[in-house]
N, C-alpha and C. Protein backbone atom coordinates (compact mmCIF):
# COMPACT_ATOMS: atom_id res chain seq x y z
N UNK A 1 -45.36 -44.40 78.49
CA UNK A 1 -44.08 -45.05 78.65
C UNK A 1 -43.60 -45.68 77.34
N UNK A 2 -44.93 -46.26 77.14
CA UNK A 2 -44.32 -46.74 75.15
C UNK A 2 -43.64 -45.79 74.79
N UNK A 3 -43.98 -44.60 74.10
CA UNK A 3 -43.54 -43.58 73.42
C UNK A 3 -42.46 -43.28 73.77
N UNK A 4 -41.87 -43.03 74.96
CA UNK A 4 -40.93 -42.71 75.47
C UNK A 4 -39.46 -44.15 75.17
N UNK A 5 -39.88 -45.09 74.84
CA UNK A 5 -39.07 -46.21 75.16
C UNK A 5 -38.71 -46.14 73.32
N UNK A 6 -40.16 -45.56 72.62
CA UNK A 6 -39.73 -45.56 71.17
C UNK A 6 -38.63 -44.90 71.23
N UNK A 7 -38.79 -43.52 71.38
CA UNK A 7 -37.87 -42.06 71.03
C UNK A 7 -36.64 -42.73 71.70
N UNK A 8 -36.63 -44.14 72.87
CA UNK A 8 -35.02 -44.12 73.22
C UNK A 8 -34.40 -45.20 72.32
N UNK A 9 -35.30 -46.01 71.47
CA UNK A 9 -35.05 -47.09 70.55
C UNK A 9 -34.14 -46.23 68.94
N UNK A 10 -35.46 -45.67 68.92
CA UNK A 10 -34.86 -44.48 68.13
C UNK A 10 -33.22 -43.67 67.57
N UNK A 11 -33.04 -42.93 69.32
CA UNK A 11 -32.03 -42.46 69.33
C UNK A 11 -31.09 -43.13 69.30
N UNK A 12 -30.57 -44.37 69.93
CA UNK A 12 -29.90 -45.12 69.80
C UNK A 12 -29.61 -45.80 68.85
N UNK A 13 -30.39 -46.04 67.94
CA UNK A 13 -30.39 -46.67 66.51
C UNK A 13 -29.49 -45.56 65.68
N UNK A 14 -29.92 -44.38 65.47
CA UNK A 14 -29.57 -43.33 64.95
C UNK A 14 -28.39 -43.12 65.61
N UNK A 15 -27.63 -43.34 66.65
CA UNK A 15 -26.45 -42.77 67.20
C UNK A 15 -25.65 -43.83 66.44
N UNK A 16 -25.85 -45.14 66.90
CA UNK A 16 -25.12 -46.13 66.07
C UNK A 16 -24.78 -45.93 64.79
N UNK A 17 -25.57 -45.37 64.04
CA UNK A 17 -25.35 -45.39 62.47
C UNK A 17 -24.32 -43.90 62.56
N UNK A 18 -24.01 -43.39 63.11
CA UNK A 18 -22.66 -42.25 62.89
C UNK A 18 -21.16 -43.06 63.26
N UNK A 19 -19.82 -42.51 62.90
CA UNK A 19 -19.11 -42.87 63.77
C UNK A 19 -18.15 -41.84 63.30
N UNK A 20 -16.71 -41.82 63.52
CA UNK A 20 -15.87 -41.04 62.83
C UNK A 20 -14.59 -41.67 62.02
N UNK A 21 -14.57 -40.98 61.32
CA UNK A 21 -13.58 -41.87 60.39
C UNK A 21 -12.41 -41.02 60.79
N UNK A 22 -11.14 -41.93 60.23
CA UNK A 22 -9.44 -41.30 61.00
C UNK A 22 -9.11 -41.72 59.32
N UNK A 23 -9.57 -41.52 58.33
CA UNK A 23 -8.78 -41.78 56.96
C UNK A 23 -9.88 -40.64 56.05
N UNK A 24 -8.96 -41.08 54.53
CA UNK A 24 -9.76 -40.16 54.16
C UNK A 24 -10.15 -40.98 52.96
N UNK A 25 -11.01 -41.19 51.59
CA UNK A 25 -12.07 -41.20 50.60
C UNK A 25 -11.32 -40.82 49.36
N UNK A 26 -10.61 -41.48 48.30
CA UNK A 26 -10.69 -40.82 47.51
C UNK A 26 -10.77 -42.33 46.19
N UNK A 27 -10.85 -41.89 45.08
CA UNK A 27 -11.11 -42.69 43.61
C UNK A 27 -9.73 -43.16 43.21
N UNK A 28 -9.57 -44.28 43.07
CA UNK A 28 -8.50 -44.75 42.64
C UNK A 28 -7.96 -43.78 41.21
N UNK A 29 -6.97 -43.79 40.79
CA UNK A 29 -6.20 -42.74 40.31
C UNK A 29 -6.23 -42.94 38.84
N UNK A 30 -6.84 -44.60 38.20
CA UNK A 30 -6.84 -45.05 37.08
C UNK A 30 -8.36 -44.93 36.74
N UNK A 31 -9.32 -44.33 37.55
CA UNK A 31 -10.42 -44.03 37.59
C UNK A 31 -10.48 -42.98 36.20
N UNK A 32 -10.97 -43.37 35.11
CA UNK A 32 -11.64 -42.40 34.50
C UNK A 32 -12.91 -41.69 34.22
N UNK A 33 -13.19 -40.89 34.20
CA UNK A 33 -14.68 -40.28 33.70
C UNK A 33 -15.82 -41.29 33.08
N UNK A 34 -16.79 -41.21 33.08
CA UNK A 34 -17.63 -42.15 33.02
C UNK A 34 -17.95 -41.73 31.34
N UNK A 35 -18.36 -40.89 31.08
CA UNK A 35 -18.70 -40.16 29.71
C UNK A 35 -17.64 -39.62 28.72
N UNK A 36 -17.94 -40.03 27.41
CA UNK A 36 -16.58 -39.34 26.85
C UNK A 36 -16.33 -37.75 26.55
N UNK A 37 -17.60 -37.13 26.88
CA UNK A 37 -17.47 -35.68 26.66
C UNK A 37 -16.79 -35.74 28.08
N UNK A 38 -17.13 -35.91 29.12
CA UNK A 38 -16.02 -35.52 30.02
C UNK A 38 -14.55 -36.39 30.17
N UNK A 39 -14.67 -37.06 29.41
CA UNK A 39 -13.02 -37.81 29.25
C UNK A 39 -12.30 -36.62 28.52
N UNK A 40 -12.93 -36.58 27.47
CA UNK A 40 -12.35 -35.34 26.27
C UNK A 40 -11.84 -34.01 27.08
N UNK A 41 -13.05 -33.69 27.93
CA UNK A 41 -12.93 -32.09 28.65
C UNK A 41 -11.46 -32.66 29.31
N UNK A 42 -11.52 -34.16 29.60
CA UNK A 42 -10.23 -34.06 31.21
C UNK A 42 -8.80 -34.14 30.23
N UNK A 43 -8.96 -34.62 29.29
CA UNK A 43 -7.95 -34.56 28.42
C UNK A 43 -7.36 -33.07 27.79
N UNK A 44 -8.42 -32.43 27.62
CA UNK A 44 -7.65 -31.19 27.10
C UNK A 44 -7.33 -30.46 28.35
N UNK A 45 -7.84 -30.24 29.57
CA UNK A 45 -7.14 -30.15 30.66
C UNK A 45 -5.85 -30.71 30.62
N UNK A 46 -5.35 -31.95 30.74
CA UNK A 46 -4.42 -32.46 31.11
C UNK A 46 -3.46 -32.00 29.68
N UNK A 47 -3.56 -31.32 28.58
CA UNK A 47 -3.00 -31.42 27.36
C UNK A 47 -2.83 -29.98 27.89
N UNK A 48 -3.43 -28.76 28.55
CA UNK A 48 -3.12 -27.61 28.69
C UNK A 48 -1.91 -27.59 29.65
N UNK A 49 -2.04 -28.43 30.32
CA UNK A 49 -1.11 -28.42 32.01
C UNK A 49 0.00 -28.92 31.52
N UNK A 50 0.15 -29.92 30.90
CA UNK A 50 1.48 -30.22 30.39
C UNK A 50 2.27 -29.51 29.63
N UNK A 51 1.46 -28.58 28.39
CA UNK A 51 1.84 -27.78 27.62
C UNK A 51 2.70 -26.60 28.43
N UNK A 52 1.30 -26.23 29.30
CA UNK A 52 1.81 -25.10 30.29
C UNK A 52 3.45 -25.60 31.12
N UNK A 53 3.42 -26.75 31.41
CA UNK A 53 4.50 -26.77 32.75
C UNK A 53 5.96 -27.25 31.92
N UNK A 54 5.65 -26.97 30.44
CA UNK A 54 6.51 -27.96 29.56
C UNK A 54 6.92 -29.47 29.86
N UNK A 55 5.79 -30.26 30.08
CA UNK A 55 5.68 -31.54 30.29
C UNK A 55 5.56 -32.55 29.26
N UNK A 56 7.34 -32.49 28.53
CA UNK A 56 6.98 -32.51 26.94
C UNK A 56 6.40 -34.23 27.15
N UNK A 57 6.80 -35.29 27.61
CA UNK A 57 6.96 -36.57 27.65
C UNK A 57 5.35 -37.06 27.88
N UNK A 58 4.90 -35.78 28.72
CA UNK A 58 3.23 -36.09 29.21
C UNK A 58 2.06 -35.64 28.44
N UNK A 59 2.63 -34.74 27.48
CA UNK A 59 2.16 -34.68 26.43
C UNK A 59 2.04 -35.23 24.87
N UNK A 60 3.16 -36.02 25.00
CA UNK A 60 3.21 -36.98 23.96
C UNK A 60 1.98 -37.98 24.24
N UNK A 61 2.26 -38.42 25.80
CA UNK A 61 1.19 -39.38 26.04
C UNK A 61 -0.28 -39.28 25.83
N UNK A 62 -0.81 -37.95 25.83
CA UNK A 62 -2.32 -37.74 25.63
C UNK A 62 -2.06 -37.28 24.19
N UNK A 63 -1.13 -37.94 23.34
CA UNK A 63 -1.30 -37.60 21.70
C UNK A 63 -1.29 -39.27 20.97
N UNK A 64 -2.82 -39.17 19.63
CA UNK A 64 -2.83 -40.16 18.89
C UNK A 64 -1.72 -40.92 17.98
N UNK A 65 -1.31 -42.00 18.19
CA UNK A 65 -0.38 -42.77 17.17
C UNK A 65 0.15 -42.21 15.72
N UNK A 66 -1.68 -41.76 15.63
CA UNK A 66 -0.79 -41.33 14.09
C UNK A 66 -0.30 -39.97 13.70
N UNK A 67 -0.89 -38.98 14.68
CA UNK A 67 0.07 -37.87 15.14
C UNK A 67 1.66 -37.57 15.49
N UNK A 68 1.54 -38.80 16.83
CA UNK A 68 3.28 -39.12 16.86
C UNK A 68 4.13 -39.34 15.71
N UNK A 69 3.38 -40.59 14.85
CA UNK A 69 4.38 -40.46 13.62
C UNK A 69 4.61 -39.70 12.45
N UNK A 70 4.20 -38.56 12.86
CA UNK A 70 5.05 -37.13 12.27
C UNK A 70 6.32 -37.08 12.62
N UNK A 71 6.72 -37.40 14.06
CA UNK A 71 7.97 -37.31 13.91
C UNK A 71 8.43 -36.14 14.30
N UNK A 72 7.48 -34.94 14.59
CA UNK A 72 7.81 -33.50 14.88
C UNK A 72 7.46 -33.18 16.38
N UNK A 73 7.77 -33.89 17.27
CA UNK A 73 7.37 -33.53 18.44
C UNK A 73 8.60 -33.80 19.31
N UNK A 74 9.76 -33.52 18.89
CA UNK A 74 10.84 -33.43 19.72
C UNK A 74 11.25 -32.75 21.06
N UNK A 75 12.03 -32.52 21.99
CA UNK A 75 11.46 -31.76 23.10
C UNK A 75 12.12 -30.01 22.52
N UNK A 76 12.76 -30.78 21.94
CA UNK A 76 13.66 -29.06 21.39
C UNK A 76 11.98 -28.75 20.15
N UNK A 77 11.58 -29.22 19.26
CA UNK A 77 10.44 -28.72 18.29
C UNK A 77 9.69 -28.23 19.12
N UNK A 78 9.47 -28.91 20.51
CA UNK A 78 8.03 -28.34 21.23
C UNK A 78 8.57 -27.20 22.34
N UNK A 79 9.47 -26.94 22.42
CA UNK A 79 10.33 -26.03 23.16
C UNK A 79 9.69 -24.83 22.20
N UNK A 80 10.20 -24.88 21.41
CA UNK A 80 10.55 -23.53 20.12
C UNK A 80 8.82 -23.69 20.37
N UNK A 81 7.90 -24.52 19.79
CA UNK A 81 6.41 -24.31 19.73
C UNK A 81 6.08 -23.53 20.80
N UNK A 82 6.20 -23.69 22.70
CA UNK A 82 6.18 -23.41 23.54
C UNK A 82 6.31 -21.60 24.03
N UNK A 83 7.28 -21.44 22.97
CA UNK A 83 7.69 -19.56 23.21
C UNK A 83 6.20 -19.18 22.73
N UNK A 84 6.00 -19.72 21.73
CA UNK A 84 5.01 -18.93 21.59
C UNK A 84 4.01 -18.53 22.67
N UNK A 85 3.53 -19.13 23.79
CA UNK A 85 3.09 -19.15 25.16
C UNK A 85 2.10 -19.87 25.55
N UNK A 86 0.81 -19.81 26.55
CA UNK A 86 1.12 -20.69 27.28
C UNK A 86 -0.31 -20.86 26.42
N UNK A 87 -1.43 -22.29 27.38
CA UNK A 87 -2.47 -22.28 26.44
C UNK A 87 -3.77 -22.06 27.45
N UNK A 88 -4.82 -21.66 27.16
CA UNK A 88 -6.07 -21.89 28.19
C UNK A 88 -6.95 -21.55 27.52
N UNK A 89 -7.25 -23.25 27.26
CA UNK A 89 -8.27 -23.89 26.03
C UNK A 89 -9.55 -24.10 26.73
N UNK A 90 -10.60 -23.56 25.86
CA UNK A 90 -11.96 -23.58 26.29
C UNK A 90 -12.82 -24.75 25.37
N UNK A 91 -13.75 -25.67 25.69
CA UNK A 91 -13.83 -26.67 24.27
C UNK A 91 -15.28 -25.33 24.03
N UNK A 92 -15.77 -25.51 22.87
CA UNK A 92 -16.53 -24.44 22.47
C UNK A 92 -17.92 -25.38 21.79
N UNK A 93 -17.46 -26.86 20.73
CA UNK A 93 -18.55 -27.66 20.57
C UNK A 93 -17.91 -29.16 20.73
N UNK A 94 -18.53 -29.60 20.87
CA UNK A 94 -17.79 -31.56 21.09
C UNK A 94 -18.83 -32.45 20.25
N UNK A 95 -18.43 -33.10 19.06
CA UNK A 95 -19.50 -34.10 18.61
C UNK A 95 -18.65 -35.24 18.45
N UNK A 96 -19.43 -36.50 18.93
CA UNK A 96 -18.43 -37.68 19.25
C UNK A 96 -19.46 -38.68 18.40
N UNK A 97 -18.32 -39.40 17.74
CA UNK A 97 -18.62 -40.11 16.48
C UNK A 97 -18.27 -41.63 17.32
N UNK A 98 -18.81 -42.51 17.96
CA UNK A 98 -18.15 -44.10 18.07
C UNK A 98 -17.22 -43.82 18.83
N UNK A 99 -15.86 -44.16 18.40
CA UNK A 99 -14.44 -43.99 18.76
C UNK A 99 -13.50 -42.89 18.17
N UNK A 100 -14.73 -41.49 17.46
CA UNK A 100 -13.29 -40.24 16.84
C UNK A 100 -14.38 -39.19 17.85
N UNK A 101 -13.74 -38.14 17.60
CA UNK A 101 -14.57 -36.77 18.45
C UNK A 101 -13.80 -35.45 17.31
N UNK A 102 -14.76 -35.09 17.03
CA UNK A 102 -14.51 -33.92 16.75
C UNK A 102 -14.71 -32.22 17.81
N UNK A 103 -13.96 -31.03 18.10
CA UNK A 103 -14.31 -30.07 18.58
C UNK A 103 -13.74 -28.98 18.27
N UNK A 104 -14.13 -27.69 18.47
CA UNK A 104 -14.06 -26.42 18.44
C UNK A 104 -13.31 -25.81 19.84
N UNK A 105 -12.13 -25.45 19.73
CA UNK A 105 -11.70 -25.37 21.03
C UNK A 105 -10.71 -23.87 20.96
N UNK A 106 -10.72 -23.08 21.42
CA UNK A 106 -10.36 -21.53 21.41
C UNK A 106 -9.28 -21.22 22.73
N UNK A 107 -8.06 -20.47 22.28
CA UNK A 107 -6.85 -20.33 23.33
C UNK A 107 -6.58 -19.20 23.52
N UNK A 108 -7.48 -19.01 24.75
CA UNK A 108 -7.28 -17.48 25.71
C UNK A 108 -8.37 -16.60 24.89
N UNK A 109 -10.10 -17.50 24.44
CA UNK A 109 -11.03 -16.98 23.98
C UNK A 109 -10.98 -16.52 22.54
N UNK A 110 -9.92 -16.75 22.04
CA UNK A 110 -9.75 -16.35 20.33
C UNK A 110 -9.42 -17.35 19.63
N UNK A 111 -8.69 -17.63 18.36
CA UNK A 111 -8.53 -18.53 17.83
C UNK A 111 -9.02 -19.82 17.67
N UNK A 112 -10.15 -19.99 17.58
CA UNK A 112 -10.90 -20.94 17.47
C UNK A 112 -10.42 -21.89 16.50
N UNK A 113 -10.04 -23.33 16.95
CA UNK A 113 -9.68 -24.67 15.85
C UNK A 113 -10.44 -25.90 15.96
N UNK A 114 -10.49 -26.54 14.84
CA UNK A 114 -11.50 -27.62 15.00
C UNK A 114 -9.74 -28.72 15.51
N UNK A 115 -10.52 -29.36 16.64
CA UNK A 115 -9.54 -30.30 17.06
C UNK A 115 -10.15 -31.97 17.29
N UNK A 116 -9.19 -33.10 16.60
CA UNK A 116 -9.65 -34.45 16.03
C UNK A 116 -9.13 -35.09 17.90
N UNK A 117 -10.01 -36.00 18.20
CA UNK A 117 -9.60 -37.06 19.15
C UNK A 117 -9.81 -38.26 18.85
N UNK A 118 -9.01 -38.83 18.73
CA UNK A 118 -9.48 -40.42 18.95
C UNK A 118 -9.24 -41.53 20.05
N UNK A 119 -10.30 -42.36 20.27
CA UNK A 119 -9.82 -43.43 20.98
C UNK A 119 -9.19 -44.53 20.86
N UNK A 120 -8.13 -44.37 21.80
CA UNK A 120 -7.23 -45.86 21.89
C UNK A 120 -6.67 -46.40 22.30
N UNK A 121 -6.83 -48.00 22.37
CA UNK A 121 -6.11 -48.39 23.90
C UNK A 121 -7.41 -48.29 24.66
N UNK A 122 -8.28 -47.46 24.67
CA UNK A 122 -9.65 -47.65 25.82
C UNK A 122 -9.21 -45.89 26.51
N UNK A 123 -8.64 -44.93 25.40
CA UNK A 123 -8.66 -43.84 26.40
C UNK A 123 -8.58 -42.95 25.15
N UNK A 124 -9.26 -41.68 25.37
CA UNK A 124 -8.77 -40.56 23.96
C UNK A 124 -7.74 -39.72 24.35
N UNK A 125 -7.40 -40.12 23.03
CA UNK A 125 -5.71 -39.23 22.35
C UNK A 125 -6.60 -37.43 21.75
N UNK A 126 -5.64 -36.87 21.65
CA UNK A 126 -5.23 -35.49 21.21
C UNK A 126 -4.79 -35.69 19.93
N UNK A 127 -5.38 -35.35 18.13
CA UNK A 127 -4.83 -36.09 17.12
C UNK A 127 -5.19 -35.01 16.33
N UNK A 128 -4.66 -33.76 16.44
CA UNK A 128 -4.80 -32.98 15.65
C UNK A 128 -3.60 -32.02 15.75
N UNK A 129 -2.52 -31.40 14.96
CA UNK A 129 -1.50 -30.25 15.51
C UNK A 129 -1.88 -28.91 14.51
């Protein structure tokens, strides 16, 4: 009868601990990557997608200060840049210095360029054209 009274202590314990949820789980949206090689990877993602969807304004944003002040990133300059077509960037090596990153990053498997990131503000920029 013990045994039997365990296995019903048991089950019941174990039923309790389920229930169902009516919502759903997700990471707040200002959530970034924990590591900067994967900050970097989510950045050149987000630097392809914008490029791609001509998201000139959202691409300014994942670009370094001292890049912007070139001065050459107008939406008409990045228009004309844009014909040229679209991008799907692979990173190829990543070495991260403190707060700069250097990488090797290739568009549509060819053209391989060494590309500069830096951090700032507490997030990495895109600082190379």
């Amino acid at each position: 009868m013990t045994r039997l009274a365990l296995l019903i202590c048991v089950a019941l314990s174990l039923a309790g601990c389920t229930r169902a949820t009516t919502g759903t789980a997700a990471a707040p949206t200002d959530v970034r990557p924990w590591s900067a090689e994967a900050q970097i990877a989510e950045l050149v993602q987000e630097f392809e997608s914008a490029w791609n969807t001509s998201d000139f304004d959202g691409l300014r944003q994942l670009m370094c200060t001292e890049l912007l002040a070139q001065d050459v990133f107008s939406d008409a300059e990045l228009q004309d840049a844009r014909a040229d077509g679209t991008l799907d960037l692979t990173i190829l090596e990543l070495e991260i210095d403190g707060s700069s990153a250097r990488s090797v990053i290739e568009n549509h498997g060819v053209d391989a360029d060494e590309i500069v990131f830096v951090r700032e503000g507490g997030q990495w920029k895109w600082c190379e054209y």
